[in-house]
N, C-alpha and C. Protein backbone atom coordinates (compact mmCIF):
# COMPACT_ATOMS: atom_id res chain seq x y z
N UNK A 1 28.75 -16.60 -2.04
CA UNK A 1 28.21 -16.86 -3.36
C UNK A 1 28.90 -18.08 -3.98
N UNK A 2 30.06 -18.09 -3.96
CA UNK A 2 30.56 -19.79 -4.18
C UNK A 2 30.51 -21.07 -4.00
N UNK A 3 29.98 -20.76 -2.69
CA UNK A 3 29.73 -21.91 -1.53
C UNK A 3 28.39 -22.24 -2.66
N UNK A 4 27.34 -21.35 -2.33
CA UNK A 4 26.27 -21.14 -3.29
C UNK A 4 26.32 -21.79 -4.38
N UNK A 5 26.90 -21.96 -5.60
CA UNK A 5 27.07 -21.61 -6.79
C UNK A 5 26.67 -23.00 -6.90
N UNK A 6 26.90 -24.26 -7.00
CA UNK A 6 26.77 -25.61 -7.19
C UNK A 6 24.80 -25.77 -6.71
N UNK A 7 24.81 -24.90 -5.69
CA UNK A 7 22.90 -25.14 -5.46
C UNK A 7 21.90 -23.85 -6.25
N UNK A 8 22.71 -23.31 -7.17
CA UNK A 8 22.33 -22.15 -8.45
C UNK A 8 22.17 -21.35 -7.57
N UNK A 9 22.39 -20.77 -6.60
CA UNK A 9 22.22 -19.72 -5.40
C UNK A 9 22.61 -18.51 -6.93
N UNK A 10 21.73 -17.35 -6.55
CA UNK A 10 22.23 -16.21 -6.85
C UNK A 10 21.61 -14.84 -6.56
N UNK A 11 22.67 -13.69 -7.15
CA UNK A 11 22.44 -12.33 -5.60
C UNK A 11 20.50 -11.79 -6.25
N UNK A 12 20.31 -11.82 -5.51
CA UNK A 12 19.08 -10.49 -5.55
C UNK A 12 18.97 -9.57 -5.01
N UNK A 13 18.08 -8.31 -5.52
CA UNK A 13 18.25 -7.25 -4.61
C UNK A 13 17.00 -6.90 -4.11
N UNK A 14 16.63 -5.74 -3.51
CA UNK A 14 15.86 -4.86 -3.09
C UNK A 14 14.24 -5.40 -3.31
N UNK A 15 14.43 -5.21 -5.05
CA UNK A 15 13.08 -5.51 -5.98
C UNK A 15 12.68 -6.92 -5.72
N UNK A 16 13.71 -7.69 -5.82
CA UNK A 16 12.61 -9.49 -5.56
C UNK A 16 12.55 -9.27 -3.98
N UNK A 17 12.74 -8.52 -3.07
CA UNK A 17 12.35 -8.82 -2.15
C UNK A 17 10.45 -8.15 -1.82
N UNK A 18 10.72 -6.74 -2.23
CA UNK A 18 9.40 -6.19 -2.80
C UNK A 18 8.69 -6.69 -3.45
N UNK A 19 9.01 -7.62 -4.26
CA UNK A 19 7.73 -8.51 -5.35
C UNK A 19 7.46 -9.07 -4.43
N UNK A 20 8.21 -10.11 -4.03
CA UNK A 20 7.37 -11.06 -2.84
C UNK A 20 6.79 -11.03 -1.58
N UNK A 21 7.61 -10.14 -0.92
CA UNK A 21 6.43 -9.42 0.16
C UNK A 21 5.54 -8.50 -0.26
N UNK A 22 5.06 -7.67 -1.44
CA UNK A 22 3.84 -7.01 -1.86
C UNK A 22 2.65 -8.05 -1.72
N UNK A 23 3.12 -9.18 -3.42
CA UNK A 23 2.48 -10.27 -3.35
C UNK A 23 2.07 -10.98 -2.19
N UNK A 24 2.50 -11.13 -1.24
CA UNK A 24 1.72 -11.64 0.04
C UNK A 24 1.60 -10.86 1.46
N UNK A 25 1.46 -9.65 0.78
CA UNK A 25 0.76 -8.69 1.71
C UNK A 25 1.70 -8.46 2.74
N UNK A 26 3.02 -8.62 3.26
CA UNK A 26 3.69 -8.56 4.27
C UNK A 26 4.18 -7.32 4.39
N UNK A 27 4.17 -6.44 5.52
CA UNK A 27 4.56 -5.17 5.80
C UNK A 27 6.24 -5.15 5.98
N UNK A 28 6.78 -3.86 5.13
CA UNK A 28 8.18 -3.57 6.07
C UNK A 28 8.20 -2.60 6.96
N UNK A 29 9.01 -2.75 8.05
CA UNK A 29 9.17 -2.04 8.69
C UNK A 29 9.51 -0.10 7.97
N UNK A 30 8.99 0.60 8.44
CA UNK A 30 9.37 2.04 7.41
C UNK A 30 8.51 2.35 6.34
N UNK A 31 7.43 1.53 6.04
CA UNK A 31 6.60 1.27 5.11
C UNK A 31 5.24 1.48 5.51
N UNK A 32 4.90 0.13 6.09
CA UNK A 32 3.75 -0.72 6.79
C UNK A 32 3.84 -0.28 8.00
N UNK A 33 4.58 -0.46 8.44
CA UNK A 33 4.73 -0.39 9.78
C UNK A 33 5.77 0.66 10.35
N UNK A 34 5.60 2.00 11.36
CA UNK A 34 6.70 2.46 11.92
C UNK A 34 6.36 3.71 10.57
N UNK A 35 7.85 4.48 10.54
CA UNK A 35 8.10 5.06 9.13
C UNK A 35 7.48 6.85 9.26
N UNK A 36 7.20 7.28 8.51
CA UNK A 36 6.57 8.78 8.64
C UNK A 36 4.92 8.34 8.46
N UNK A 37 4.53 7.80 8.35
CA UNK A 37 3.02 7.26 8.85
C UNK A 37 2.61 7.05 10.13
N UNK A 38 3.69 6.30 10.59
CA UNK A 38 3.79 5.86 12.19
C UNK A 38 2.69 4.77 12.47
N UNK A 39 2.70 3.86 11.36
CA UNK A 39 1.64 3.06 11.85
C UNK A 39 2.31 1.98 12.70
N UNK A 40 0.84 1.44 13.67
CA UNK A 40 1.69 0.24 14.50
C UNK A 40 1.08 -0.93 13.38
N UNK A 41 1.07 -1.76 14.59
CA UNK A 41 1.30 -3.12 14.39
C UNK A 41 -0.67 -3.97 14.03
N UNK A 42 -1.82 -2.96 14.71
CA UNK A 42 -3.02 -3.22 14.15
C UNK A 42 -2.96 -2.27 13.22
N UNK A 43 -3.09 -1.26 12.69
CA UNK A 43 -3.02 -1.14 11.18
C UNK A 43 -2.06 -2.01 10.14
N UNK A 44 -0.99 -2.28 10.21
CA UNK A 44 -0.50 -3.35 9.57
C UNK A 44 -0.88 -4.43 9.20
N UNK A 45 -2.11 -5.29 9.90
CA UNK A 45 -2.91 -6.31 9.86
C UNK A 45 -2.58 -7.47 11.00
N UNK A 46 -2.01 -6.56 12.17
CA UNK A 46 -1.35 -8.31 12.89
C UNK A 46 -1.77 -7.29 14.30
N UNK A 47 -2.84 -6.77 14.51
CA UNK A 47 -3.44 -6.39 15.88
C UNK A 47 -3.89 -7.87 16.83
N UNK A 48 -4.44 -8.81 15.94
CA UNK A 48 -4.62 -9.73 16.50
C UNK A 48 -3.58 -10.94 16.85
N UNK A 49 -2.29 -10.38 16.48
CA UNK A 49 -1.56 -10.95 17.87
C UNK A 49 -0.56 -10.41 18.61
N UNK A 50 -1.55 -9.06 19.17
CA UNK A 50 -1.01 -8.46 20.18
C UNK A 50 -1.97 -9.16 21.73
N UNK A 51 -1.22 -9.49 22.17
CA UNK A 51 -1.85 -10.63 23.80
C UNK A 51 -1.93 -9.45 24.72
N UNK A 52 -2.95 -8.82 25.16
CA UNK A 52 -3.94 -7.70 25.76
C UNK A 52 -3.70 -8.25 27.47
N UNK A 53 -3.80 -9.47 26.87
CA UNK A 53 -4.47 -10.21 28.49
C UNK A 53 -2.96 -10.98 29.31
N UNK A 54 -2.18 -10.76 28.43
CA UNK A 54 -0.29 -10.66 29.06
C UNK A 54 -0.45 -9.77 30.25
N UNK A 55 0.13 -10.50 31.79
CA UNK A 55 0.10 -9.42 32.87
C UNK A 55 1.32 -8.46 32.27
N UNK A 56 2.44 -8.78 31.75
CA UNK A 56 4.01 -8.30 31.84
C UNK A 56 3.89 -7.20 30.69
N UNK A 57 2.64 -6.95 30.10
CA UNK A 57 2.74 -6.31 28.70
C UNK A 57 2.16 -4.71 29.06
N UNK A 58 3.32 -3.88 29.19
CA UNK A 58 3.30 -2.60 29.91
C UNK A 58 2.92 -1.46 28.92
N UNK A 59 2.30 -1.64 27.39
CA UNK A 59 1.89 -1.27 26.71
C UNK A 59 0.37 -1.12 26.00
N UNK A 60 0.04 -1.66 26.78
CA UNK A 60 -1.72 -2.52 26.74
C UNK A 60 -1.99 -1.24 26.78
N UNK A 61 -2.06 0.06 27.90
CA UNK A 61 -2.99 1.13 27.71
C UNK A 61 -3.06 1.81 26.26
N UNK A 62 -1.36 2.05 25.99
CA UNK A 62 -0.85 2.93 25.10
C UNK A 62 -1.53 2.16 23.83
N UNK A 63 -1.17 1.00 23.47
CA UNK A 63 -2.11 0.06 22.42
C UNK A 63 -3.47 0.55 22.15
N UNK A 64 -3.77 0.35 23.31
CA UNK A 64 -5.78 0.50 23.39
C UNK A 64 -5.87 1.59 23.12
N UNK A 65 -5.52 2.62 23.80
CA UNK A 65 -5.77 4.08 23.16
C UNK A 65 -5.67 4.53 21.99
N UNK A 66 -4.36 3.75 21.26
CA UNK A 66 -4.67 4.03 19.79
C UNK A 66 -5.25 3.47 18.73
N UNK A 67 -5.94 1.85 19.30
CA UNK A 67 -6.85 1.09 18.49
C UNK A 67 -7.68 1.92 18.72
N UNK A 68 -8.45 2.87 20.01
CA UNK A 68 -9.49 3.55 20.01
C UNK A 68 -9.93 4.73 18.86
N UNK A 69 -8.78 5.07 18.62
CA UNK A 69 -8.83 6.37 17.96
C UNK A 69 -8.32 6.00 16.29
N UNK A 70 -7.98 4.95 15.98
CA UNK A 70 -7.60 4.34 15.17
C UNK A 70 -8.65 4.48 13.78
N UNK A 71 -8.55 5.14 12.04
CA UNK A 71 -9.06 5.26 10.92
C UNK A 71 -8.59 4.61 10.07
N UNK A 72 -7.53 3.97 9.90
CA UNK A 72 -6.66 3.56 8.80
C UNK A 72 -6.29 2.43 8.76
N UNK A 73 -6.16 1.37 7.81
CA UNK A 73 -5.53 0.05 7.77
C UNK A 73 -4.80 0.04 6.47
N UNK A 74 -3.78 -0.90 6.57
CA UNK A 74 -2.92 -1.16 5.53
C UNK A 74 -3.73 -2.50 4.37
N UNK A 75 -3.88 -1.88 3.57
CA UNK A 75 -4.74 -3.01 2.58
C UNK A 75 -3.90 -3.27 1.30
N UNK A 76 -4.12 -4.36 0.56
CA UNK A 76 -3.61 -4.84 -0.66
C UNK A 76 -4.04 -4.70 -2.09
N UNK A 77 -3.12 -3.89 -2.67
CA UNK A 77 -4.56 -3.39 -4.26
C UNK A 77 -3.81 -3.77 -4.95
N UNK A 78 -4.45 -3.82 -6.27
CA UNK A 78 -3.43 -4.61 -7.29
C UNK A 78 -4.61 -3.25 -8.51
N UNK A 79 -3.07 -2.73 -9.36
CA UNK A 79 -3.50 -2.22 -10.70
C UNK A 79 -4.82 -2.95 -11.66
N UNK A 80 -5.76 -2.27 -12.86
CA UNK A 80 -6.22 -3.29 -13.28
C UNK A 80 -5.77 -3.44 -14.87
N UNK A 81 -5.03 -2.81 -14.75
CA UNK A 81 -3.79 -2.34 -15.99
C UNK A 81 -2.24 -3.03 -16.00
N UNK A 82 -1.68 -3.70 -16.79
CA UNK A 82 -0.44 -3.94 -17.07
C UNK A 82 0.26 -2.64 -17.89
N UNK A 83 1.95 -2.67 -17.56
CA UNK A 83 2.63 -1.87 -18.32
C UNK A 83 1.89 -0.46 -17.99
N UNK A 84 1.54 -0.09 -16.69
CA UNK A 84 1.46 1.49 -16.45
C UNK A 84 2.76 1.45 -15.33
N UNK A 85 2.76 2.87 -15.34
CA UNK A 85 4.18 3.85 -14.25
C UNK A 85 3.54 2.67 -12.76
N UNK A 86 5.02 2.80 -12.38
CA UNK A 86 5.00 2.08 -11.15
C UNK A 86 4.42 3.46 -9.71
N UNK A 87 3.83 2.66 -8.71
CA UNK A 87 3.37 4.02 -7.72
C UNK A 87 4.25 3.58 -6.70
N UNK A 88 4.55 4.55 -5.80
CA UNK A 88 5.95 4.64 -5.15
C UNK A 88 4.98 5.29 -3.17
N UNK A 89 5.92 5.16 -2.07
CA UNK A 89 5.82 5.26 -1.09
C UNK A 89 5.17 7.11 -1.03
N UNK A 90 4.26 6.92 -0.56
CA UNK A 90 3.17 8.17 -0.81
C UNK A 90 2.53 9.03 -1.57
N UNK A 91 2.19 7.81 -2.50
CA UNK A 91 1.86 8.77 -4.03
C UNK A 91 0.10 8.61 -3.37
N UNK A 92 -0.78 9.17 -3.52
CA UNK A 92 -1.88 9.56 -3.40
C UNK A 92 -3.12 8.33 -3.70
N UNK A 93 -3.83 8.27 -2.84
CA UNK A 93 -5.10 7.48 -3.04
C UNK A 93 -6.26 8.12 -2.95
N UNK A 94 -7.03 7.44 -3.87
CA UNK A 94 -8.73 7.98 -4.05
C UNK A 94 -9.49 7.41 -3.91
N UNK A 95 -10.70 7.91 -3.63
CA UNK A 95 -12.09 6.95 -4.00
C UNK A 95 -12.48 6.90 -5.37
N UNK A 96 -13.32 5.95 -5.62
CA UNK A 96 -14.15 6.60 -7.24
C UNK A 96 -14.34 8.04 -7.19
N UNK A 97 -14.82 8.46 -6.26
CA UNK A 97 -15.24 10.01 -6.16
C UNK A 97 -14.44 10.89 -6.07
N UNK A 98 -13.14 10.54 -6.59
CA UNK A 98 -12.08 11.99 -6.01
C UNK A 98 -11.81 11.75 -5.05
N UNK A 99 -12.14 11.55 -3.81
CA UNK A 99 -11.86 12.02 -2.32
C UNK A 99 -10.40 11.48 -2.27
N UNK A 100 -9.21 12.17 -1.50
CA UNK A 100 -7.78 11.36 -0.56
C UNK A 100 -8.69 10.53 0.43
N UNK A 101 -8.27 9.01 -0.15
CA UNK A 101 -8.59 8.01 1.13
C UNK A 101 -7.29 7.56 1.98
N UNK A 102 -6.04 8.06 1.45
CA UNK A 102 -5.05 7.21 1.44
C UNK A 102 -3.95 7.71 1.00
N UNK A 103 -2.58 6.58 1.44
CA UNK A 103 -1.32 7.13 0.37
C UNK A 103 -0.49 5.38 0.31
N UNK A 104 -0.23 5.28 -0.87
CA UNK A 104 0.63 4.20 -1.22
C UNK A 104 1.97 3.93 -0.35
N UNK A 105 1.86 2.70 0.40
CA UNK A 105 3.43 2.64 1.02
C UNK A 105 4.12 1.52 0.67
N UNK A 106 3.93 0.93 -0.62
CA UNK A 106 4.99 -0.01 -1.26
C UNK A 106 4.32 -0.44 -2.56
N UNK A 107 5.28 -0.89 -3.60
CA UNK A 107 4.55 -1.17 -4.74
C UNK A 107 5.49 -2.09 -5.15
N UNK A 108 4.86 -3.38 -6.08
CA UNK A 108 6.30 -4.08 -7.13
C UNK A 108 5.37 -4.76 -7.86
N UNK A 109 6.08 -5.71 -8.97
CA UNK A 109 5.19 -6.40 -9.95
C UNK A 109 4.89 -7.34 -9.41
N UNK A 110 3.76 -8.26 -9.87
CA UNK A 110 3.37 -9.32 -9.58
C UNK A 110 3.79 -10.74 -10.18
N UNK A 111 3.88 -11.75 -9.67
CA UNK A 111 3.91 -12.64 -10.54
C UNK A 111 3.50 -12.91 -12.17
N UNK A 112 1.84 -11.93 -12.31
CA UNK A 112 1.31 -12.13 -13.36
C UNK A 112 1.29 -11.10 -14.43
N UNK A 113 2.25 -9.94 -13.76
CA UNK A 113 3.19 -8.94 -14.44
C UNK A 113 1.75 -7.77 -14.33
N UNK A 114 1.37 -7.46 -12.92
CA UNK A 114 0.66 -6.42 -12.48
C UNK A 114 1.42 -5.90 -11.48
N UNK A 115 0.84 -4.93 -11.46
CA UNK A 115 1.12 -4.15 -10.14
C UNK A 115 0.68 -3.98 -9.45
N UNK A 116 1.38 -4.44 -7.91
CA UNK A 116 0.49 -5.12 -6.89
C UNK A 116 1.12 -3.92 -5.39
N UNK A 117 0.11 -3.91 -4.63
CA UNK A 117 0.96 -2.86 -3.73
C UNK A 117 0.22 -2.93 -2.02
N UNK A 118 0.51 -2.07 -0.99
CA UNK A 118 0.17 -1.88 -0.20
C UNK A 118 -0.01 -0.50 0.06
N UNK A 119 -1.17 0.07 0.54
CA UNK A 119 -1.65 0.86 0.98
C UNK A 119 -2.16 1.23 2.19
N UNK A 120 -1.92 2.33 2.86
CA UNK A 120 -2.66 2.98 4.24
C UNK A 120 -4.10 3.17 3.78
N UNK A 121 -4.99 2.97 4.16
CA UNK A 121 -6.81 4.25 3.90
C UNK A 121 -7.19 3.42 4.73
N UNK A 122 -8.89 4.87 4.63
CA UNK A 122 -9.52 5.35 5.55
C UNK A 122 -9.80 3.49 5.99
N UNK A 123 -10.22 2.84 6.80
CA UNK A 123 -10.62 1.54 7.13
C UNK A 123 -12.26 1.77 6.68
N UNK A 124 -13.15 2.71 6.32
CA UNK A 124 -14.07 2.52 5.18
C UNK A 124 -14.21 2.33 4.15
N UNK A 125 -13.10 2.56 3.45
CA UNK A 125 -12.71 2.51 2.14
C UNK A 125 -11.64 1.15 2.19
N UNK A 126 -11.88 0.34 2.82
CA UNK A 126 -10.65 -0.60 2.83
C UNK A 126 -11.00 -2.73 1.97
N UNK A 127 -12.55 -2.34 1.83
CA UNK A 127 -13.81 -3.58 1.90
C UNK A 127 -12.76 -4.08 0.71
N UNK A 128 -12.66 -5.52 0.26
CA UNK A 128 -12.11 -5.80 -0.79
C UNK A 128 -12.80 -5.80 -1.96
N UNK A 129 -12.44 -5.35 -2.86
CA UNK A 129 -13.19 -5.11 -4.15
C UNK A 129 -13.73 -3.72 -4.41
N UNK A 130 -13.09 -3.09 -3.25
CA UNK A 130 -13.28 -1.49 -3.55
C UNK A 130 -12.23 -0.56 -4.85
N UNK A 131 -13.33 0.34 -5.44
CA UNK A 131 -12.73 0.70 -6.19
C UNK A 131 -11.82 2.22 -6.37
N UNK A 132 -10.34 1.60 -6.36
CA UNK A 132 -9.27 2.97 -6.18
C UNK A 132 -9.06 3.87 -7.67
N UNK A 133 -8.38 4.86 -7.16
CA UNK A 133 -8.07 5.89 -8.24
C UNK A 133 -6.33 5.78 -7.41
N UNK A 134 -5.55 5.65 -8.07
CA UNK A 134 -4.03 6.11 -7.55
C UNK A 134 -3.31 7.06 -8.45
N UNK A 135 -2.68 8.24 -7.87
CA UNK A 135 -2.06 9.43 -8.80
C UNK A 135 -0.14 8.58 -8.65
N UNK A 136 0.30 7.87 -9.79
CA UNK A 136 1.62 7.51 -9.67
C UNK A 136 2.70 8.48 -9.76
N UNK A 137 3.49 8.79 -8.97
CA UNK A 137 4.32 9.95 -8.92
C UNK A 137 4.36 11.34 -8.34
N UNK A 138 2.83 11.13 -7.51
CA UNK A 138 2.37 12.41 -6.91
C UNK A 138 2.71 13.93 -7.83
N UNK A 139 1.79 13.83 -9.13
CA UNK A 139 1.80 15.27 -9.79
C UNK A 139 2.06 16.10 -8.85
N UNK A 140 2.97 17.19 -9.37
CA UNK A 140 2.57 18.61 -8.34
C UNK A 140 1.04 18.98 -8.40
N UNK A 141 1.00 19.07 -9.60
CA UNK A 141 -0.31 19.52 -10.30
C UNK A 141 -0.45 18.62 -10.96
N UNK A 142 -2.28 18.48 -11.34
CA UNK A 142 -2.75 17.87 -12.28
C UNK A 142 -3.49 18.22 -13.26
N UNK A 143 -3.00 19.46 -13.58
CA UNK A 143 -3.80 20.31 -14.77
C UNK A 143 -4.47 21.22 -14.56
N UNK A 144 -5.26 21.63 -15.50
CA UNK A 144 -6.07 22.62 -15.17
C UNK A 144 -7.44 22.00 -15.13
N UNK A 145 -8.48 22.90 -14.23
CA UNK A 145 -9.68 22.82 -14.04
C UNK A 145 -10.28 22.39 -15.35
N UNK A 146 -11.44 21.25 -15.18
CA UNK A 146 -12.38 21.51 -16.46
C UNK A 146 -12.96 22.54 -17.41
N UNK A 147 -13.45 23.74 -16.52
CA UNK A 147 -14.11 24.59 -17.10
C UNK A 147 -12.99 25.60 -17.55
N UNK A 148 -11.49 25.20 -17.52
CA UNK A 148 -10.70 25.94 -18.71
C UNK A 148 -9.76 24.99 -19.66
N UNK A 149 -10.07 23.70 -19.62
CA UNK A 149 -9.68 22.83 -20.88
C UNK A 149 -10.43 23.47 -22.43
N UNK A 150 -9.28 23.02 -22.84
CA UNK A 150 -9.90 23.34 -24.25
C UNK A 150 -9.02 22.06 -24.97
N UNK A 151 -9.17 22.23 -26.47
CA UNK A 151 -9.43 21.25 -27.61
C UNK A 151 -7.60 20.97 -27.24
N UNK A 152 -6.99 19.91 -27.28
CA UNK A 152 -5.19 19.40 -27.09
C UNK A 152 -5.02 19.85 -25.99
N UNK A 153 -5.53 19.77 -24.62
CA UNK A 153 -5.29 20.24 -23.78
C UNK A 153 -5.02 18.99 -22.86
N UNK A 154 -3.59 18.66 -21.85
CA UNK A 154 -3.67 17.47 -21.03
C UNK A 154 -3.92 17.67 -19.64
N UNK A 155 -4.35 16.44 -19.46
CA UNK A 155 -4.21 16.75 -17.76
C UNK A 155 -3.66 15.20 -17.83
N UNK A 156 -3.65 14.96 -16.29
CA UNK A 156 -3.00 13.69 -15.80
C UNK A 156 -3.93 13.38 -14.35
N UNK A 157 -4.03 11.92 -14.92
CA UNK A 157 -5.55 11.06 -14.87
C UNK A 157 -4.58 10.28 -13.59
N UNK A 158 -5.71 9.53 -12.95
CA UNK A 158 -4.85 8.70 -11.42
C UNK A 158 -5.31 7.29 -12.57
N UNK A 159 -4.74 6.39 -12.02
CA UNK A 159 -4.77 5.15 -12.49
C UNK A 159 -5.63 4.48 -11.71
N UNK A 160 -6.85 3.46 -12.32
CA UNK A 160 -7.93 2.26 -11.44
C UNK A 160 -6.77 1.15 -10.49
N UNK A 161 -7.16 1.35 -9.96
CA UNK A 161 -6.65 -0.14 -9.05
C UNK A 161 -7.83 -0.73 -8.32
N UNK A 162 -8.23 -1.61 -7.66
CA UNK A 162 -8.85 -2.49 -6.64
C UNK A 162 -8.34 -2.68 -5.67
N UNK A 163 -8.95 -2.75 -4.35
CA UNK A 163 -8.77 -3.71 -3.37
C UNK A 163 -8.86 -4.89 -3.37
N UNK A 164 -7.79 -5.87 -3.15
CA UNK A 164 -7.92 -7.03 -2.96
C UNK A 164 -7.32 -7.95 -1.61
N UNK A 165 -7.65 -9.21 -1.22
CA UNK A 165 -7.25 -9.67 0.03
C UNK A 165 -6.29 -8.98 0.36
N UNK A 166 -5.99 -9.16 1.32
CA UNK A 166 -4.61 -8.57 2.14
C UNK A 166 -3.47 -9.98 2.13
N UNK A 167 -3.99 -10.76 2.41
CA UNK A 167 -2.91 -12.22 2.81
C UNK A 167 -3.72 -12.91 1.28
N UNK A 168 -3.12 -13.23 0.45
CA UNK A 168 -3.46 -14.08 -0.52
C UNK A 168 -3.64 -15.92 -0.24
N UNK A 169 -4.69 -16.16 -0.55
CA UNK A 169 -5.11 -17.58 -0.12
C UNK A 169 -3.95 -18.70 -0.65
């Protein structure tokens, strides 16, 4: 840091590294890639440069077999809200419709003070400009049923997000 100090070098942590790889879509290892998801390297977004046609590449079956069977891609959503709860490594994804498409595996702010993130879902639900529901914090529960709300009664709502590019232009 001294050496540093004359070229304004200074420490960062964890979080600017998360802003800037969210913001440009880059997977971490434990996250994106690998981790209790177990995704490889084509759900992550970099299948296409795995070299198939390498004689020395002793993994080609094991690869193929699981591009075969393969539902899920890692996509890029950004909140459409400033100043809501941050969503954290497996908090829940939706469709408009309710349905689990998904689970959040990284989140940080954006340059333009959104919240910008990466996500696993279904690779139908993945089109850009699709529209998410995200539950931040994974409620245990989220209330009670409609048909026993009554008048001051809360529940807890998932937050809109979008799909957007994956690699920002």
């Amino acid at each position: 840091m001294e050496k540093g100090k004359p070229f304004g070098i200074l420490p960062c942590g964890l979080g600017a590294r998360d802003s800037l790889r969210t913001e440009a879509g880059l997977p971490l290892y434990g996250h994106e890639m690998g981790g209790d998801l177990n995704l490889g390297v084509a759900e992550a977004g970099f299948g296409s440069y795995v070299k198939l046609y390498k004689p020395w590449f002793i993994g080609r079956q094991a690869f193929s077999d699981k591009e075969d069977k393969r539902n899920t891609v890692v996509i890029r959503f950004r909140f459409t809200e400033k100043a809501i709860r941050m969503a954290h490594h497996g908090d829940v994804v939706l469709d408009k419709k309710g349905k689990v498409i998904g689970v959040v595996t990284s989140c940080a702010i954006d340059s333009e003070g959104f919240l910008t993130g990466l996500a696993s879902l279904e690779i139908k639900s993945s089109g850009e400009g699709t529209m998410l529901l995200i539950y931040q914090g994974n409620p245990a529960s989220t209330g009670k049923s409609p048909a026993q709300l009554g008048s001051g009664d809360k529940v807890v709502l998932p937050t809109p997000a979008v799909v957007v590019s994956r690699f920002p232009k």
